[in-house]
Structures are given as C-alpha cells and as structure tokens.
Protein backbone atom coordinates (compact mmCIF):
# COMPACT_ATOMS: atom_id res chain seq x y z
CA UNK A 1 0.97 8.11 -13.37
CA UNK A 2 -2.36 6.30 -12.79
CA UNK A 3 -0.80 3.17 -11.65
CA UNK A 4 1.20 5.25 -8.93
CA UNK A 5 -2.17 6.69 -8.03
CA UNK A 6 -3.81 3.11 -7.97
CA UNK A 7 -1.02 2.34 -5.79
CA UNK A 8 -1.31 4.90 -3.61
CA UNK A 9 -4.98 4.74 -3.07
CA UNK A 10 -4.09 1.07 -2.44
CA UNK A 11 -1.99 2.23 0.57
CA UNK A 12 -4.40 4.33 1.94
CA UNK A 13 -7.10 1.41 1.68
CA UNK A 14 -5.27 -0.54 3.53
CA UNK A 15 -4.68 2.34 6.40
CA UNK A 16 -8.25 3.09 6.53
CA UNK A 17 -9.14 -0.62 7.59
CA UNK A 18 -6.55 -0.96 9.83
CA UNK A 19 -8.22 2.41 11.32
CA UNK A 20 -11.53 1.14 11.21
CA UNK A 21 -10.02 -2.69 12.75
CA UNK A 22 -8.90 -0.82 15.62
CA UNK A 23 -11.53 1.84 16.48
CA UNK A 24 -13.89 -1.38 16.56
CA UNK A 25 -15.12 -2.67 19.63
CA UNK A 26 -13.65 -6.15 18.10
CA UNK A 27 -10.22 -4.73 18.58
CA UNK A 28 -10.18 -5.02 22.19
CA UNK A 29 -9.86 -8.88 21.48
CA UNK A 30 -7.43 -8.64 18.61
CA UNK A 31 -3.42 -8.42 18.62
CA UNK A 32 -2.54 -5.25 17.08
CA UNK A 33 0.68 -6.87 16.14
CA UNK A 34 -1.50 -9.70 13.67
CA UNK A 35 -3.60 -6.64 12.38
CA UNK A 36 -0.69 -4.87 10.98
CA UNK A 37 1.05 -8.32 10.13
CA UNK A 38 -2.31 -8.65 7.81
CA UNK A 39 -1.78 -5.44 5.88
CA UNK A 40 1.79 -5.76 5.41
CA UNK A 41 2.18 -8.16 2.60
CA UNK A 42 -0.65 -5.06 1.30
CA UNK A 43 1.69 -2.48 1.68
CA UNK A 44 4.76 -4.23 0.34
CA UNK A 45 2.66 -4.69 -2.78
CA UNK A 46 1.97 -1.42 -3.50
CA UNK A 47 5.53 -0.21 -2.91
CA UNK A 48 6.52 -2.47 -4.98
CA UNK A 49 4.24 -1.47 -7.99
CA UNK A 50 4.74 2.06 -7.43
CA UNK A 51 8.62 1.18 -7.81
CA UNK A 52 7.82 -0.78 -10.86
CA UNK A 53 6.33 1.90 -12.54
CA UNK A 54 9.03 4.30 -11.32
CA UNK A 55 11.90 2.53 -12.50
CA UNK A 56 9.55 2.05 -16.42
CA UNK A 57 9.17 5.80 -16.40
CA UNK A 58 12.55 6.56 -15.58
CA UNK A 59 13.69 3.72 -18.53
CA UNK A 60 11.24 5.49 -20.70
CA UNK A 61 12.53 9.02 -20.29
CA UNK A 62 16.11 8.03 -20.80
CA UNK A 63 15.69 6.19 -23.92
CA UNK A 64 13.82 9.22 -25.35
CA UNK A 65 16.91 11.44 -24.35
C-alpha cells in the first residue's frame, strides 16, 4: 500500500507545481498547454506504478486463495 501512497503523493506533487506554475506572475508568459505537456509524462508514471502494484496485489491475493 505504500507504493500506491508514494504514487499518489507523486500525483499530487505534480498538481501542486502546476498550481504554483500558474498562480506565478511567470505564467502570464508561459503556454499553459507546455505546462501541462511537462507534467504529463509525471502523471503517466505514477498511474502506471500505482497499476503495477495493483495488478502484484491482486496476483498475490489470488495465489493465496
């Protein structure tokens, strides 16, 4: 369960800098679209480990059973 935490805190990481990119006075200069472009390959990361470790669990369980 950690690793889904670790995952999930990675998410929200991610959402608070893209928060903090665009309440910047910076951001007036920036293209939103490259911003979120930045923190996608981010995002797809995390989903991916949280899937990883989902599908392990799941394994886990039903060799157990």
């Amino acid at each position: 369960m950690s690793d889904i935490k670790k995952s999930v805190d990675y998410i929200f990481h991610g959402l608070d800098a893209l928060d903090v990119l665009l309440c910047s006075k910076e951001a007036e200069n920036l293209n939103v679209r490259n911003i979120v472009g930045l923190l996608h390959p981010i995002l797809d990361d995390a989903k991916r480990r949280a899937h990883t470790e989902m599908s392990a669990r799941s394994s886990s369980k039903d060799k157990e059973s």
